[in-house]
Protein backbone atom coordinates (compact mmCIF):
# COMPACT_ATOMS: atom_id res chain seq x y z
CA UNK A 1 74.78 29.88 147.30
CA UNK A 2 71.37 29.73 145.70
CA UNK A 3 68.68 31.10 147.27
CA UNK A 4 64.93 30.24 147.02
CA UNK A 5 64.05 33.05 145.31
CA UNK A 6 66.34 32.96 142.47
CA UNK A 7 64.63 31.47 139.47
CA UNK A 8 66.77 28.43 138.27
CA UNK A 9 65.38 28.38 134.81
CA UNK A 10 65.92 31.63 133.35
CA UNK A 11 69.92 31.08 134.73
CA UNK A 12 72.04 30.24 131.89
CA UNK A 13 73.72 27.16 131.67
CA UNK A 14 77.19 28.36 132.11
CA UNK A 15 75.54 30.64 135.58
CA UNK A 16 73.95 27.28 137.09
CA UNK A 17 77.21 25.35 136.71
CA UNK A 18 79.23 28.29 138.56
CA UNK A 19 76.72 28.18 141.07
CA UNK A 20 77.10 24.51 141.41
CA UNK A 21 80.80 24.05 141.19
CA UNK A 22 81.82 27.53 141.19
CA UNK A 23 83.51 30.09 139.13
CA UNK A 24 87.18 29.29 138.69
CA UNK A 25 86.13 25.21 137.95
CA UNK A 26 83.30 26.51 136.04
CA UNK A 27 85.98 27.99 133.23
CA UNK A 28 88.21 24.98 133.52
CA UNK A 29 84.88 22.91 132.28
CA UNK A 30 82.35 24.74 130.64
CA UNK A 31 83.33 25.33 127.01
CA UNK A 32 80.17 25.94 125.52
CA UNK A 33 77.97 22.84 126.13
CA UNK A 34 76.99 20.70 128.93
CA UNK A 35 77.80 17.76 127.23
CA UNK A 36 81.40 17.27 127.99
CA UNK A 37 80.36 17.04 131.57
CA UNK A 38 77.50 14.04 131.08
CA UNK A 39 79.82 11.86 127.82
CA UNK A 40 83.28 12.15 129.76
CA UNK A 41 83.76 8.83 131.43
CA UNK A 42 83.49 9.04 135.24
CA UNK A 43 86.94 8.13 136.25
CA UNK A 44 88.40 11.65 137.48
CA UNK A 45 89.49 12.12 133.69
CA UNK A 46 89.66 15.50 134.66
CA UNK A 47 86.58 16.51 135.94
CA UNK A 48 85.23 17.87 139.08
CA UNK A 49 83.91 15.43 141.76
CA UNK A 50 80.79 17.77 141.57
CA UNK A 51 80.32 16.53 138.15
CA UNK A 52 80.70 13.43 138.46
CA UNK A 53 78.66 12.97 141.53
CA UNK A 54 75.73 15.26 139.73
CA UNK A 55 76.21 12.88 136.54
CA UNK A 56 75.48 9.69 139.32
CA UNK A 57 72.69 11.42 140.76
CA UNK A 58 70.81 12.07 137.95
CA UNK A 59 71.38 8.73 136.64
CA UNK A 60 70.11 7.37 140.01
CA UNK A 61 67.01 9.56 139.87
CA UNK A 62 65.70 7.72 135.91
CA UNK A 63 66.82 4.22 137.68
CA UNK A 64 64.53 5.20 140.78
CA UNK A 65 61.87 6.37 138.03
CA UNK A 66 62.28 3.11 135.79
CA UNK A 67 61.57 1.17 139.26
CA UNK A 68 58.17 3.02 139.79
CA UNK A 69 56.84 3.45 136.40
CA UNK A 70 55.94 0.99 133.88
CA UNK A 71 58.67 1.07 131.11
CA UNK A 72 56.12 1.45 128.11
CA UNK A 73 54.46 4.94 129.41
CA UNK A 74 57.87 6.09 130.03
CA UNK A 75 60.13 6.04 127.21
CA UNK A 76 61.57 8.93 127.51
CA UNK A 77 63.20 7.73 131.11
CA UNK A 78 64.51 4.37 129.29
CA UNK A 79 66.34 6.84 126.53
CA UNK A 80 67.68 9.31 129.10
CA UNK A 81 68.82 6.69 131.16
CA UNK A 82 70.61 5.08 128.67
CA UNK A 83 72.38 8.24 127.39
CA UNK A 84 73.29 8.76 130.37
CA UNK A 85 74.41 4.99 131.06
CA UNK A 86 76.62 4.69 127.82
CA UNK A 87 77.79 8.36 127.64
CA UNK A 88 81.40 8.54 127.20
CA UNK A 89 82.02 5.02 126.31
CA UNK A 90 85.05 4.55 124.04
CA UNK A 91 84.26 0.66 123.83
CA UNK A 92 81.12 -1.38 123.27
CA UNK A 93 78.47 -2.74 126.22
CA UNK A 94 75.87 -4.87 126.01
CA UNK A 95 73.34 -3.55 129.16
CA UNK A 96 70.15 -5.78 130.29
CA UNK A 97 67.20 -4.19 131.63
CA UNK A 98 65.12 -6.68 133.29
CA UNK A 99 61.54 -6.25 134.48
CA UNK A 100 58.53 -7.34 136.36
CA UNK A 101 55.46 -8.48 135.30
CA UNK A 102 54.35 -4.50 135.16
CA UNK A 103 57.32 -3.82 133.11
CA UNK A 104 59.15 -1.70 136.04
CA UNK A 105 62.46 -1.93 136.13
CA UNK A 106 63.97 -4.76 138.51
CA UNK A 107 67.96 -4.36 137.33
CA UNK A 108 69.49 -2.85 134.65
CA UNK A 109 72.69 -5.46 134.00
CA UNK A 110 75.95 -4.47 131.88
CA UNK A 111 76.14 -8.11 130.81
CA UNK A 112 78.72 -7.63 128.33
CA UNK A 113 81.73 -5.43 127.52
CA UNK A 114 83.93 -5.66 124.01
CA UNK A 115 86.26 -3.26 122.24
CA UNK A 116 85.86 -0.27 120.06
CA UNK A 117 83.27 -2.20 117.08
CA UNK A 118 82.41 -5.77 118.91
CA UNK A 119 81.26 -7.27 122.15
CA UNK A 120 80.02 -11.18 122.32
CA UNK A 121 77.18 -11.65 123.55
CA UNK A 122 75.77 -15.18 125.07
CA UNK A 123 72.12 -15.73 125.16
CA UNK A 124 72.66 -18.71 127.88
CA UNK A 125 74.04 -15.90 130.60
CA UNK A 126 71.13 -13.89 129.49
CA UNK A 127 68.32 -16.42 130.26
CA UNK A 128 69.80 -17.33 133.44
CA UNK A 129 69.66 -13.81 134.59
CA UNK A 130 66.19 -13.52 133.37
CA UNK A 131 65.36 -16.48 135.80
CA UNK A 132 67.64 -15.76 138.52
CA UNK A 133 65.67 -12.21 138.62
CA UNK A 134 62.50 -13.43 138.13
CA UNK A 135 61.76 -11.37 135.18
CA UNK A 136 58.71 -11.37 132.66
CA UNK A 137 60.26 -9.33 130.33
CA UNK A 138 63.78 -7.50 129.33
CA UNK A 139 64.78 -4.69 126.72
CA UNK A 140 68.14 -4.80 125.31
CA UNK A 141 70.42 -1.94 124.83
CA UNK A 142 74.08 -1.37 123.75
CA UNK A 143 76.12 1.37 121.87
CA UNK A 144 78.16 2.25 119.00
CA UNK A 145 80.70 4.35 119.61
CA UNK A 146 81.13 5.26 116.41
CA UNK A 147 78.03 7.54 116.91
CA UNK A 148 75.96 5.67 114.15
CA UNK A 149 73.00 4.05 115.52
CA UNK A 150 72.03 1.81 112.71
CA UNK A 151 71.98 -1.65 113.21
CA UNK A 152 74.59 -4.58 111.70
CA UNK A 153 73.21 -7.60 110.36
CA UNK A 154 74.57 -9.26 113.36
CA UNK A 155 72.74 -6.86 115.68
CA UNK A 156 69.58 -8.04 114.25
CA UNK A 157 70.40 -11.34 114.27
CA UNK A 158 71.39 -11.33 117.84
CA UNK A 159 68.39 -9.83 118.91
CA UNK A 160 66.68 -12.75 116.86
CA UNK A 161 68.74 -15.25 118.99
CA UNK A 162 67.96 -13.71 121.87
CA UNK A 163 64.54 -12.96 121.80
CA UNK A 164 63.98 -17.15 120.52
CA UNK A 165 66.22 -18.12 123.66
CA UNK A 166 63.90 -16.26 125.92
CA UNK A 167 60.54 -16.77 124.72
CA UNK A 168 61.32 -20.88 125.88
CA UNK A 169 61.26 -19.23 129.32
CA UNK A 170 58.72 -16.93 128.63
CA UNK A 171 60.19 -13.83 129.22
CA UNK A 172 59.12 -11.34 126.44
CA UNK A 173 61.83 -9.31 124.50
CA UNK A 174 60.18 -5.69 124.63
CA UNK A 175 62.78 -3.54 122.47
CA UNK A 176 66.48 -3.74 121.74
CA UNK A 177 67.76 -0.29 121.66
CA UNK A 178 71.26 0.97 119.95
CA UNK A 179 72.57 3.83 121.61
CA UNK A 180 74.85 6.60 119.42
CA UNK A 181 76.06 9.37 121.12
CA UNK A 182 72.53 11.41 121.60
CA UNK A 183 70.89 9.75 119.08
CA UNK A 184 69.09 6.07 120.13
CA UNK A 185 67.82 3.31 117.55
CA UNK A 186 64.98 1.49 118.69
CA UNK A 187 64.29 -2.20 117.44
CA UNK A 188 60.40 -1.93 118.12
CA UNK A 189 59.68 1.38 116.55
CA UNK A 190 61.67 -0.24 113.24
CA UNK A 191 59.63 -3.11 113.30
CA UNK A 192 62.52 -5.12 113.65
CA UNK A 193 61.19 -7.50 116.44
């Protein structure tokens, strides 16, 4: 149980966790980092409902902060979020965030799923998502799982495609991001849009 008065920060992370899921499923889980329970995916592959629901929550909580805030003053949401989105994905996905004319978040879209190195992706589905939600402008994300964010030729001619496809309906390409594990390649701050 944890009371108001204990201090959560200066609780280790292995002493949160048993407070949250308790001792006994605390050992079973907690090998050193926190990370196993955030990249696992979240089909029961062993881990504690706690987990998984904590994992959903938190993901929940950047979506509801996306929603509110304007995308470009919080960047640091749109990378957490996506960590968080991708973690633990042995294939790759090609996720959608559309937005309004305030860049806030209206949906964020898995649009595409592939295997281990590929995923096609179809600018046509894309546009008529960006119309069927009304949006002014999208950022792009997917992941590697090989854990190296650079981006292919092909990535950067995709996001080419893309970003020609939408600007017809006027819908502005903001940033495609690549997503690697922890680490997060982003198309804008390369000057690659």
């Amino acid at each position: 149980m944890i009371t108001p008065s204990v201090n959560l920060a200066y609780l280790s992370d292995k002493d949160l966790l048993t407070k949250l899921i308790g001792a006994k499923e605390c050992r079973r889980q907690y090998h050193g980092s926190l990370q196993s329970l955030f990249s696992q995916p979240t089909d029961g592959n062993g881990q504690n409902e706690i987990c998984i629901a904590a994992r959903e929550l938190v993901r929940r909580w950047l979506n509801e902060e996306l929603r509110r805030d304007c995308i470009l003053t919080s960047p640091e949401s749109v990378r957490d979020y996506l960590r968080l989105h991708f973690a633990g994905r042995e294939y790759e996905s090609f996720v959608v965030l559309f937005l309004d004319a305030q860049n806030r978040l209206i949906a964020a879209i898995e649009m595409f799923r592939g295997t281990l190195t590929q995923t096609s992706v179809y600018p046509r589905e894309i546009v008529k998502e960006a119309l069927r939600h009304n949006s002014a402008a999208v950022l792009f994300a997917h992941n590697h799982p090989s854990g190296i964010s650079e981006p292919s030729r092909a990535d950067e001619l995709l996001t080419s495609s893309l970003k020609q496809a939408l600007s017809l309906v006027d819908v502005k390409v903001l940033d495609h991001m690549i997503v690697a594990g922890a680490s997060i390649l982003s198309f804008a701050e390369r000057g690659l849009l």
